[in-house]
Protein backbone atom coordinates (compact mmCIF):
# COMPACT_ATOMS: atom_id res chain seq x y z
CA UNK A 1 8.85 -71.23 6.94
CA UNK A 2 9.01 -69.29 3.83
CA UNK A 3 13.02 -69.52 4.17
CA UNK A 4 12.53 -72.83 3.57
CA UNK A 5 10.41 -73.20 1.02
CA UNK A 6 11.87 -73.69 -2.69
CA UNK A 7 11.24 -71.05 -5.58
CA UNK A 8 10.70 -73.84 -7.73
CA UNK A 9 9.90 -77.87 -8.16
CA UNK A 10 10.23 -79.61 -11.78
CA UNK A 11 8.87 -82.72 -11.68
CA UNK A 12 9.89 -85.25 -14.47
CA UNK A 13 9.79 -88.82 -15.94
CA UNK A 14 13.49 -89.07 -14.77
CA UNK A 15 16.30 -86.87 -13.86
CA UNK A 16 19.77 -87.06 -15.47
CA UNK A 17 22.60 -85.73 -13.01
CA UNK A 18 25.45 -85.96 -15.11
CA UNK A 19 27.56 -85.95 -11.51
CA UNK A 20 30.14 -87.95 -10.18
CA UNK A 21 28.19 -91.21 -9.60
CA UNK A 22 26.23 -90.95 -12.76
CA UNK A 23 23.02 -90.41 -10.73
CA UNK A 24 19.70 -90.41 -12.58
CA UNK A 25 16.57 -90.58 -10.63
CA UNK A 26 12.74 -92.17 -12.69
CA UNK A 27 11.30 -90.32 -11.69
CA UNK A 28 12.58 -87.85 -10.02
CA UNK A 29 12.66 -84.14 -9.30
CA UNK A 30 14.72 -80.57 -8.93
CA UNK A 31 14.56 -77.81 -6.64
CA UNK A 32 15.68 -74.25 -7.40
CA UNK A 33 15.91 -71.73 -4.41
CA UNK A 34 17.86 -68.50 -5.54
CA UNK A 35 18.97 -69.47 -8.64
CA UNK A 36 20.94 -72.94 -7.43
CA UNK A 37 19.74 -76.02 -7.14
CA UNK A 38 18.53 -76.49 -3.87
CA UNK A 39 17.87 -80.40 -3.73
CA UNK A 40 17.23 -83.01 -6.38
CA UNK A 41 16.24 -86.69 -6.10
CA UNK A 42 13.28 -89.31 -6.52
CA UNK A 43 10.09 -87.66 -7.21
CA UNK A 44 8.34 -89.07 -3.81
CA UNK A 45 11.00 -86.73 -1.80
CA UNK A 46 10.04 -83.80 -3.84
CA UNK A 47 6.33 -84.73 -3.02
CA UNK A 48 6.82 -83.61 0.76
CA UNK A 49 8.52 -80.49 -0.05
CA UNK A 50 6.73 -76.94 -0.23
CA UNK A 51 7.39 -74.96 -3.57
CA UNK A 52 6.47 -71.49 -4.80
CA UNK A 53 6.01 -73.37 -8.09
CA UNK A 54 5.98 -76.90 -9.28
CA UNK A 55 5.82 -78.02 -12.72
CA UNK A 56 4.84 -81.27 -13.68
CA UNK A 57 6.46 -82.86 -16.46
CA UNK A 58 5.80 -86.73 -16.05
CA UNK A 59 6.52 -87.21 -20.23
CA UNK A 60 9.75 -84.91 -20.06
CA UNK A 61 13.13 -86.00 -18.48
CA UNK A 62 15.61 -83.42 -17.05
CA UNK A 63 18.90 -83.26 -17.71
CA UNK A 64 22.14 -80.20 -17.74
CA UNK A 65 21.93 -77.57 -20.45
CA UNK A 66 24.34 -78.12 -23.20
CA UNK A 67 27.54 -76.18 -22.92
CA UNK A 68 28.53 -74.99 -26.25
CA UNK A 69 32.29 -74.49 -25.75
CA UNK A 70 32.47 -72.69 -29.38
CA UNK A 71 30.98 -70.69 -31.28
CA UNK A 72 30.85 -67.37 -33.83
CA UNK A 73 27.12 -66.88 -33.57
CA UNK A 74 26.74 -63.48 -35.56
CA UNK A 75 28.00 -65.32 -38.69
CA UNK A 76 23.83 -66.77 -38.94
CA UNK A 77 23.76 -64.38 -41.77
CA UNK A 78 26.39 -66.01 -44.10
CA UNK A 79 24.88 -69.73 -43.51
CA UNK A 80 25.44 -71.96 -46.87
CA UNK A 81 27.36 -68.82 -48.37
CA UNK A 82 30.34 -70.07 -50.51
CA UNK A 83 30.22 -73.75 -49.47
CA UNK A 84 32.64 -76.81 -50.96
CA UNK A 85 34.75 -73.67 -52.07
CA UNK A 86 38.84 -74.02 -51.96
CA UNK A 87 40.68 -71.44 -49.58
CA UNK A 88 36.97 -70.36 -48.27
CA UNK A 89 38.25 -68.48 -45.14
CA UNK A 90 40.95 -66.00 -47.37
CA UNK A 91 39.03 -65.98 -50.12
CA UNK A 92 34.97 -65.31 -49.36
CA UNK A 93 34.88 -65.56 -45.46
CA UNK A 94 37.41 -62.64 -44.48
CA UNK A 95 35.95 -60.40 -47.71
CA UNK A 96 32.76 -60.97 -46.76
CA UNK A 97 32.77 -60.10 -43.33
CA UNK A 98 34.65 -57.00 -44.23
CA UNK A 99 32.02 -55.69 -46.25
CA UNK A 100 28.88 -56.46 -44.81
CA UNK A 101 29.30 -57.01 -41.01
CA UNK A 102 28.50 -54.57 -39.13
CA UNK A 103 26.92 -53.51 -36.00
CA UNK A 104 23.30 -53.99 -37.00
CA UNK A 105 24.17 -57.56 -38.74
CA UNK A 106 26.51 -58.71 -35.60
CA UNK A 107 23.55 -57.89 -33.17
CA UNK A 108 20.60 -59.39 -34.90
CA UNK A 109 22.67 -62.77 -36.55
CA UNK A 110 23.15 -63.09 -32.75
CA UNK A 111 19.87 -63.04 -31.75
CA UNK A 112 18.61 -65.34 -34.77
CA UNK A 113 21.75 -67.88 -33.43
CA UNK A 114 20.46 -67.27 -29.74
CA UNK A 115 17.00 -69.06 -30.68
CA UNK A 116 18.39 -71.66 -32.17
CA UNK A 117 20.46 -72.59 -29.37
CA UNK A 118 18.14 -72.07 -26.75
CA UNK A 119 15.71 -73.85 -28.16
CA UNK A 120 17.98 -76.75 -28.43
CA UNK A 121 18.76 -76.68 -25.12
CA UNK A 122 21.73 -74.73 -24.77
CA UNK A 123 22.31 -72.70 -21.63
CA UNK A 124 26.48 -71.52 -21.76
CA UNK A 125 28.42 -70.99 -24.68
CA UNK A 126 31.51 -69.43 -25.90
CA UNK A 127 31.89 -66.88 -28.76
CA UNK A 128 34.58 -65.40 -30.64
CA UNK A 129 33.34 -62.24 -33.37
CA UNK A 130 33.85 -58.80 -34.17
CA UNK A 131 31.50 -55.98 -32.22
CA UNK A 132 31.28 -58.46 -29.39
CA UNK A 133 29.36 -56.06 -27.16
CA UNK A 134 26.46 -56.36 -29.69
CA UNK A 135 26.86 -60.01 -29.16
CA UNK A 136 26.72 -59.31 -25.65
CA UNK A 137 23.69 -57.28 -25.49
CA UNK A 138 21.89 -59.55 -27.56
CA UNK A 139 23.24 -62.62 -24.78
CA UNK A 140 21.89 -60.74 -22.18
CA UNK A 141 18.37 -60.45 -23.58
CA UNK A 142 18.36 -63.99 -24.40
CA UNK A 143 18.73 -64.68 -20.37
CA UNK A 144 21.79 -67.31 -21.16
CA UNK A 145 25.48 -67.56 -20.20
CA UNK A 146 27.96 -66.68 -22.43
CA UNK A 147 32.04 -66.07 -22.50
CA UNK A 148 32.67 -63.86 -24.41
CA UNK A 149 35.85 -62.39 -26.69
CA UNK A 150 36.63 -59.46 -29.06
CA UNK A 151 38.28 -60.97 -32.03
CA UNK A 152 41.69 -60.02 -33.04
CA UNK A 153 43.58 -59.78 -36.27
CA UNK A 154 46.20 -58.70 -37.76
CA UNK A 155 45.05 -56.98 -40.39
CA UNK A 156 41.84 -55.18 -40.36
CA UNK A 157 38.69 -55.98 -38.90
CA UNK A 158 35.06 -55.08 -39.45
CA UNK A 159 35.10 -53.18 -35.98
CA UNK A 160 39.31 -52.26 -36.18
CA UNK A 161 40.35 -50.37 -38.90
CA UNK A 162 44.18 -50.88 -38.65
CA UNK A 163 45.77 -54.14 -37.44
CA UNK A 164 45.63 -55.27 -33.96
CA UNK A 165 43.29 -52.71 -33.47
CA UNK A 166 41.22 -55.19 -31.47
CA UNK A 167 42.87 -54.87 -28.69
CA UNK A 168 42.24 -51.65 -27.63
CA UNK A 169 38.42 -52.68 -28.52
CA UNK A 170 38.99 -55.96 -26.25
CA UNK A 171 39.96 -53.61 -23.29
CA UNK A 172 37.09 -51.57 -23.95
CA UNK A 173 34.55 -54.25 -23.91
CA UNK A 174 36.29 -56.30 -20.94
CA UNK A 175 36.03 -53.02 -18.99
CA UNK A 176 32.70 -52.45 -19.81
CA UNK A 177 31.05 -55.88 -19.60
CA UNK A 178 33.15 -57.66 -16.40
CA UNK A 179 31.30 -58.37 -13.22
CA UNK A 180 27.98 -59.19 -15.42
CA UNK A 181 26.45 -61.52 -13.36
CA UNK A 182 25.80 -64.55 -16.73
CA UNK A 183 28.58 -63.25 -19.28
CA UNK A 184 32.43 -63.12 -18.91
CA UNK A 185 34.52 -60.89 -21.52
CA UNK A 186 37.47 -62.14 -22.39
CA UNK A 187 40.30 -61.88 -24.84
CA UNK A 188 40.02 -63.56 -28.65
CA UNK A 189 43.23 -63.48 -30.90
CA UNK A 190 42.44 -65.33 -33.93
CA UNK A 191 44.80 -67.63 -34.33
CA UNK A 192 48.62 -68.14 -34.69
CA UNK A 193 48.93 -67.45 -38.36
CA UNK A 194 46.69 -64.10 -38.22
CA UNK A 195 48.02 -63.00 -34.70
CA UNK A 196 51.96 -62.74 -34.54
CA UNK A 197 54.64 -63.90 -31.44
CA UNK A 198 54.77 -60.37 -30.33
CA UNK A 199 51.49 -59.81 -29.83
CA UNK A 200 50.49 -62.85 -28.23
CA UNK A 201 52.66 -61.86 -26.01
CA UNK A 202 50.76 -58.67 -25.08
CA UNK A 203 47.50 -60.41 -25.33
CA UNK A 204 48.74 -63.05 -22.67
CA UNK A 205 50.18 -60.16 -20.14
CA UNK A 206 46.79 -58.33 -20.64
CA UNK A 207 45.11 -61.27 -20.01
CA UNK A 208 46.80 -62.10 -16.81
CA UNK A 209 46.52 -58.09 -15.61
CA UNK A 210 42.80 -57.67 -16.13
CA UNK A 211 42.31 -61.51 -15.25
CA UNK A 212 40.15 -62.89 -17.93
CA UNK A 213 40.85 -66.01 -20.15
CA UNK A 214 42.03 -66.11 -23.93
CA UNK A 215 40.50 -68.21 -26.59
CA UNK A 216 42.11 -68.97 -30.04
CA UNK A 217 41.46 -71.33 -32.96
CA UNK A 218 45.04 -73.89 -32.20
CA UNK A 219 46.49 -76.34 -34.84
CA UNK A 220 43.27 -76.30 -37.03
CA UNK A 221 44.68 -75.47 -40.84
CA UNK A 222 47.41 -77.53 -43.34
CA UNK A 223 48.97 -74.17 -44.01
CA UNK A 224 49.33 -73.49 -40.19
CA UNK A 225 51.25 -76.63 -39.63
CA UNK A 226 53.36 -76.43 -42.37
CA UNK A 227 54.52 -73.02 -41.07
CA UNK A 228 54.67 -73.44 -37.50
CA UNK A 229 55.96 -76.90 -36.91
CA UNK A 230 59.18 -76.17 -38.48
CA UNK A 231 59.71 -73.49 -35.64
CA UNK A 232 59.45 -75.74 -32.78
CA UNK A 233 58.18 -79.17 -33.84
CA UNK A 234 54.27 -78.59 -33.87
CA UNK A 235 51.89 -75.69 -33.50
CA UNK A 236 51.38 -76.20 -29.69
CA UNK A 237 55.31 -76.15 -29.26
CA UNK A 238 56.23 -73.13 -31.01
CA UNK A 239 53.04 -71.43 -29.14
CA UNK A 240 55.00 -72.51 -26.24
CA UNK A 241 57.94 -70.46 -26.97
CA UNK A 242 55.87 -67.11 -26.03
CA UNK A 243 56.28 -66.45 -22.61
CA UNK A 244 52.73 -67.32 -20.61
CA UNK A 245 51.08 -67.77 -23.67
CA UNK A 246 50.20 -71.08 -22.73
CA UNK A 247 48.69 -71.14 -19.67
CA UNK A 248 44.96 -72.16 -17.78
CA UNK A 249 43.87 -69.16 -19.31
CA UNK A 250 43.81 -70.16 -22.61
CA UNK A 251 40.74 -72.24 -24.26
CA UNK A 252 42.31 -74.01 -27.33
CA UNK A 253 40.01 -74.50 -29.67
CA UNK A 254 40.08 -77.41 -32.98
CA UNK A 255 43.41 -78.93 -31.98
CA UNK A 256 43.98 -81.06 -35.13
CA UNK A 257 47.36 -81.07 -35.30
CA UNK A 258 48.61 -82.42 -32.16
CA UNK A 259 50.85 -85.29 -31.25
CA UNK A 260 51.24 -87.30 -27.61
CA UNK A 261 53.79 -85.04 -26.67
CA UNK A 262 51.39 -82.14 -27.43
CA UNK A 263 48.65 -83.61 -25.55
CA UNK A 264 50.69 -83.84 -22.69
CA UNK A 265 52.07 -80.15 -23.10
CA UNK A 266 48.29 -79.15 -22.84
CA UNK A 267 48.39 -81.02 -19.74
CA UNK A 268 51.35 -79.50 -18.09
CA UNK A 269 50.10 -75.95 -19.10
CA UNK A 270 46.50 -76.28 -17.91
CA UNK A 271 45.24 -75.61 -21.14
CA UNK A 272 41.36 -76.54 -21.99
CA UNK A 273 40.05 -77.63 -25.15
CA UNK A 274 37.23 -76.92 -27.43
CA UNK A 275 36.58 -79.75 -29.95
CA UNK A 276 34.03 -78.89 -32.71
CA UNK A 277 33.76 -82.40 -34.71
CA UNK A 278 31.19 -81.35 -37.34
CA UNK A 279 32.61 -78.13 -38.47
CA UNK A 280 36.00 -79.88 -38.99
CA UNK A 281 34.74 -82.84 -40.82
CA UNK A 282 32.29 -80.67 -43.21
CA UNK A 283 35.79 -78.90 -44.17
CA UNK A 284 37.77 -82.44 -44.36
CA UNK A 285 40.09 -81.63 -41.83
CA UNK A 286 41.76 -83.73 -39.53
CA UNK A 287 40.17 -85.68 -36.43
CA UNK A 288 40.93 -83.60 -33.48
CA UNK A 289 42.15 -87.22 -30.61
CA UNK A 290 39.98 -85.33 -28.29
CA UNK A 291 39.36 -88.63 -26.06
CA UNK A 292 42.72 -88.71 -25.85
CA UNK A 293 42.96 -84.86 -24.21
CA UNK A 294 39.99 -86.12 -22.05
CA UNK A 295 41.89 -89.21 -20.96
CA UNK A 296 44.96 -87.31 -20.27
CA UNK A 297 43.03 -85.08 -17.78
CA UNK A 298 42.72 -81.89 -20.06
CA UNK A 299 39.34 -80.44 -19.70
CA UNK A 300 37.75 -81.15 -23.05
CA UNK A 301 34.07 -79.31 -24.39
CA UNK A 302 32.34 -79.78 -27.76
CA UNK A 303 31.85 -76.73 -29.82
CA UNK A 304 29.51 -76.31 -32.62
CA UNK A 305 31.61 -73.64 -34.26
CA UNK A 306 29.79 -70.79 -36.32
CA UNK A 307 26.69 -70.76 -38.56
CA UNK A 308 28.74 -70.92 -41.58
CA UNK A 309 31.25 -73.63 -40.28
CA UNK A 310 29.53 -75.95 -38.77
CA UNK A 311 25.80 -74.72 -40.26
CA UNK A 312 23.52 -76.05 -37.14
CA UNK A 313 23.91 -74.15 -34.36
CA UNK A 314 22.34 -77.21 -31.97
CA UNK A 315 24.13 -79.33 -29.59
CA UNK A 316 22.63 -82.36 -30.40
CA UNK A 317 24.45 -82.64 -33.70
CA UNK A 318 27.39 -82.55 -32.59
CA UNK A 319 26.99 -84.78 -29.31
CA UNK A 320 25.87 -87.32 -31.63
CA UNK A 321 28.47 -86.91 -34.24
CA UNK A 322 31.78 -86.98 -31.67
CA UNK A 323 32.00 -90.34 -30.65
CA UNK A 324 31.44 -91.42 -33.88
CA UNK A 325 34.38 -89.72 -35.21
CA UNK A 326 36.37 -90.86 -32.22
CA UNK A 327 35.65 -94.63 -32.58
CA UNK A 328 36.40 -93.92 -36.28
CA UNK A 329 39.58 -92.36 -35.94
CA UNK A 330 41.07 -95.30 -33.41
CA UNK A 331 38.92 -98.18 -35.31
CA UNK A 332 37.36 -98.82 -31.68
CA UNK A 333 33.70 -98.90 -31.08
CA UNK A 334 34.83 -99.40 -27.86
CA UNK A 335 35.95 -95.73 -26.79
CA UNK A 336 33.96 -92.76 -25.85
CA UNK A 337 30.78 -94.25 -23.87
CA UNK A 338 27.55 -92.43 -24.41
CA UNK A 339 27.89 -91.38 -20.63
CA UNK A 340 31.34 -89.94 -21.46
CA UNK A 341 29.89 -88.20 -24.61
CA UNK A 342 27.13 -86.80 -22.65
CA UNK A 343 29.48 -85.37 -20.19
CA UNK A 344 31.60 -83.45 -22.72
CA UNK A 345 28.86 -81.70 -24.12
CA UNK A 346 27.70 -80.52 -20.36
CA UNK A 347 30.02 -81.34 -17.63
CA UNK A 348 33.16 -80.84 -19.83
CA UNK A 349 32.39 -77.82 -21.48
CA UNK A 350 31.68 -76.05 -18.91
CA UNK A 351 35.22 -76.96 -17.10
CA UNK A 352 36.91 -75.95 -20.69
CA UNK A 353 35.20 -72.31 -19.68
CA UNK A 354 36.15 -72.85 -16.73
CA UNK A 355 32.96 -72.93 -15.29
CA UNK A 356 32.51 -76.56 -14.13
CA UNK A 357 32.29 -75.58 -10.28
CA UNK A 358 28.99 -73.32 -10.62
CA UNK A 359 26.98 -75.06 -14.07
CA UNK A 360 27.10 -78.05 -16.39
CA UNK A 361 25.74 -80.94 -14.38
CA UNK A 362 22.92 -81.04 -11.62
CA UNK A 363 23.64 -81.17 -7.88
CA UNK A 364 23.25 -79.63 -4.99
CA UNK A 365 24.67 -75.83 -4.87
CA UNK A 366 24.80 -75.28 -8.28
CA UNK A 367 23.41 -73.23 -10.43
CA UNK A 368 19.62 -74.09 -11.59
CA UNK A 369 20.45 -74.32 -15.17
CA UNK A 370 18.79 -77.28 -16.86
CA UNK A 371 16.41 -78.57 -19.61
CA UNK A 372 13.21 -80.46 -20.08
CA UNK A 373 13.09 -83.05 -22.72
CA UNK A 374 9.89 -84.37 -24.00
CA UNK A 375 9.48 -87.94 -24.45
CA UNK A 376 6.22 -88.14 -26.71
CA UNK A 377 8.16 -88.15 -29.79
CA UNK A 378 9.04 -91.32 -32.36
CA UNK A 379 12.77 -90.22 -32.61
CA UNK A 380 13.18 -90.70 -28.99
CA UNK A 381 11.18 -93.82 -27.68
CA UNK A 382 11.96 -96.59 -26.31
CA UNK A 383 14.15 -95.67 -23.79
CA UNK A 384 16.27 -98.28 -22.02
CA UNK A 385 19.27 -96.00 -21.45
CA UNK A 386 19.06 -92.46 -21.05
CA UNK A 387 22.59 -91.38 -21.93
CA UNK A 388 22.44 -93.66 -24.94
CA UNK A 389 19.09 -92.00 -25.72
CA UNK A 390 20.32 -88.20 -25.26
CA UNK A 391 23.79 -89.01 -27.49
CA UNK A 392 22.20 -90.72 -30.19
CA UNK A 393 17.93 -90.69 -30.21
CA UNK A 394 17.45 -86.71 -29.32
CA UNK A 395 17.26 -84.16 -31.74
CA UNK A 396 16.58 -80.57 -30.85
CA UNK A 397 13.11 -80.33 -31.77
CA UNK A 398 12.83 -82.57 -28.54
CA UNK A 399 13.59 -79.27 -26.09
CA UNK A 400 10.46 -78.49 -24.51
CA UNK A 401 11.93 -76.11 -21.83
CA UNK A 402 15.21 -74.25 -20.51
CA UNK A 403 16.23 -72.96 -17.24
CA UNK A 404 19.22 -70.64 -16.38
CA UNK A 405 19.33 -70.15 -12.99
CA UNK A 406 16.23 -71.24 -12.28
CA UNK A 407 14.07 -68.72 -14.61
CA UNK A 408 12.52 -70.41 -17.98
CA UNK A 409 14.88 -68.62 -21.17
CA UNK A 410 12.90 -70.73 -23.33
CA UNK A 411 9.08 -71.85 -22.60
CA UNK A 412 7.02 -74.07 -24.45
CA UNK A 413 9.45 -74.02 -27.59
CA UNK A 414 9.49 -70.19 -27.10
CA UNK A 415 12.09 -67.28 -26.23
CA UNK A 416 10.56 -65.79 -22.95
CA UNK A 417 13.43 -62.60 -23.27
CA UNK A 418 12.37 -61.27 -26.48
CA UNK A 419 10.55 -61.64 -29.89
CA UNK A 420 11.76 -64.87 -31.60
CA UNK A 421 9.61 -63.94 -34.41
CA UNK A 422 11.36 -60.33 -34.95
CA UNK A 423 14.18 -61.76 -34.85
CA UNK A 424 13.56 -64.39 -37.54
CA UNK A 425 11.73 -61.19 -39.52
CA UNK A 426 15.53 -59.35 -39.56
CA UNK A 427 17.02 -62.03 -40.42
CA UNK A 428 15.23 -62.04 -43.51
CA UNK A 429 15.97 -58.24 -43.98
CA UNK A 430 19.61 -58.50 -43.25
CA UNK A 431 20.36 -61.67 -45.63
CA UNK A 432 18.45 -59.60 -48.89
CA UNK A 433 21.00 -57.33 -47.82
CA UNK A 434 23.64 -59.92 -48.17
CA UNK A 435 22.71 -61.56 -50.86
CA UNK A 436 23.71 -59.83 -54.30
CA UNK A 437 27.73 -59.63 -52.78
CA UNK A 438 27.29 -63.45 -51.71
CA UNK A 439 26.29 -63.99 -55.83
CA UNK A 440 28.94 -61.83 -57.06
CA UNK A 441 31.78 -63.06 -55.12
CA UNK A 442 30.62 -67.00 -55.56
């Protein structure tokens, strides 16, 4: 009897599937056995079944962790640094990280980030940085699910002393970190206009040789266009002139300047697509037609972006912030349901990291890794559609509790896999550190 009994029942107000039939159950209930979910549906059936543990949560509703489909978490200590300035990345992003990041500051920014997006209910995200094996260490403390690449430049890095050097350091870490049961390592060129032709190349036969993915910031600046659309008509086309460059492999991520023939290129090649709304509006960039990739069948995932891009490391920012844009951008209130918005920032970013098969939305067989949302708050009530409720009522104090395969990462508003409160306390140490360059160079 024991074989059938589940590790775990979470009982709440309602349950929010996010699967193919738009399920939600109110009330209903989950069951975790090894990690996966074992069964879900309305709470009477979970009444008759035997449980190791059962929570009760009849004022909390249960929906998939957020899947943040891009981020550069370790940049928490350079938050508000340099802001509204011209030319910020060349000018006090790249100098900055070159003098102050190193190990100790990549490790401990990425715990600081970690509680913030735990506690707003992520449970999967993708980051790009330098030292990404502190990033990883600090990922696998936290208890959440992470893909993970080495940046790459062309010039030198905080962790590569000569160009390209990150490479070599991205073979190292993929070597060291793949096979971890909750965090994939993976390649991270920086983009087209820091990473040249030749070396894409290299990067893309790596890729395919130690079978890992590739993520890279695609058609995001002015200055990128303007060089690269000359050489084959957009950025996306003249990517496609390196040979299995383009590919499922690679996680585009901003995707600003992209046409209908581009959008059906990233179709063709398989590519998936990271769309980070609030970081590219905060810099006045383009809107990224990202309902348009979705429509088109390209796996689409909403990205936060990094500390000092996008500022707020939570979920619900964003989620709330991309249809907006979208209806704005096609004068349509029309597009972009709150369903569909939902599913983008679960569902669909875990298929853009290619994990959309084991995570992302709750059913049977997959992976246990969900959230509790409590609904004794003013911001949140009344209710009278969920998915309308989580796009545009919740906020991320709301996140009572999250689950990665079935284990709480975050309990009561608190990390259960270290010291939140150290971590906040280093914070503090590392940005006095930082702050007499930030003066200077602002």
């Amino acid at each position: 009897m024991d074989r059938m009994r589940d590790d775990l029942i979470v009982e709440a107000a309602a349950v929010v599937t996010v699967d193919p039939e738009w399920k939600v159950f109110a009330p209903g209930f989950v069951a975790v056995k090894d990690g996966r979910i074992s069964a879900l549906g309305p709470a009477a059936e979970g009444e008759r079944r035997e449980a190791v543990q059962r929570v009760r949560a009849p004022r909390a509703f249960a929906m998939p962790g957020f899947v943040n489909a891009h981020t550069h978490i370790s940049m928490a200590a350079f938050r508000g640094a340099c802001e509204d300035m011209p030319d910020r990345l060349t000018r006090f992003i790249f100098p900055m990280e070159r003098d102050l990041v190193d190990r100790d500051l990549t490790y401990w920014s990425a715990l600081h980030s970690l509680v913030e997006m735990a506690r707003s209910g992520t449970t999967t995200f993708a980051d790009m940085y330098y030292f990404e094996d502190e990033v990883a260490r600090a990922t696998d403390l936290s208890g959440l699910k992470a893909i993970l690449g080495e940046t790459i430049l062309g010039h030198a890095a905080p962790d590569a002393p000569e160009g390209y050097g990150g490479i070599e350091y991205a073979r190292r870490f993929i070597k060291d970190w793949k096979g971890h049961p909750r965090i994939q390592p993976c390649f991270a060129p920086h983009a087209p206009y820091t990473v040249d032709a030749e070396h894409l190349g290299i990067i893309a036969r790596e890729a395919e040789s130690l079978d890992v993915d590739v993520m890279m910031h695609v058609a995001e600046m002015d200055a990128e266009q303007e060089t690269f659309a000359p050489l084959g008509g957009s950025v996306l086309r003249y990517l496609d002139s390196i040979p299995g460059f383009l590919s499922p492999r690679l996680l585009a991520v901003h995707m600003l300047f992209v046409d209908d023939e581009d959008i059906g290129l990233a179709k063709a090649r398989g590519l998936r697509v990271a769309h980070c709304p609030a970081s590219n509006a905060k810099s006045g960039r383009l809107i990224c037609p990202a309902w348009r990739f979705a429509g088109a069948g390209v796996p689409l995932g909403l990205g936060t972006d990094g500390p000092l891009s996008g500022n707020g490391m939570d979920m619900e920012g964003v989620l709330n912030v991309y249809p907006k844009m979208q209806k704005v951008r096609e004068r349509n209130r029309g597009i972009v349901a709150a369903r569909d918005a939902v599913r983008a920032a679960t569902l669909g970013g875990a298929e853009a990291l290619g994990l959309g098969a084991e995570t992302g939305s709750l059913e049977p067989g997959k992976k246990a890794d969900f959230i509790l949302v409590d609904l004794d708050d003013f911001n949140i009530q009344p209710v009278y559609d969920w998915h309308s409720t989580i796009v545009y009522a919740m906020r991320p104090h709301n996140v009572l509790s999250v689950y990665v395969d079935g284990r709480p990462v975050v309990k009561d508003r608190r990390m259960t896999g270290f010291d939140q409160d150290e971590a906040a306390a280093q914070m503090l140490r590392i940005s006095g550190n930082c702050a007499d360059y930030i003066a200077r160079i602002s």
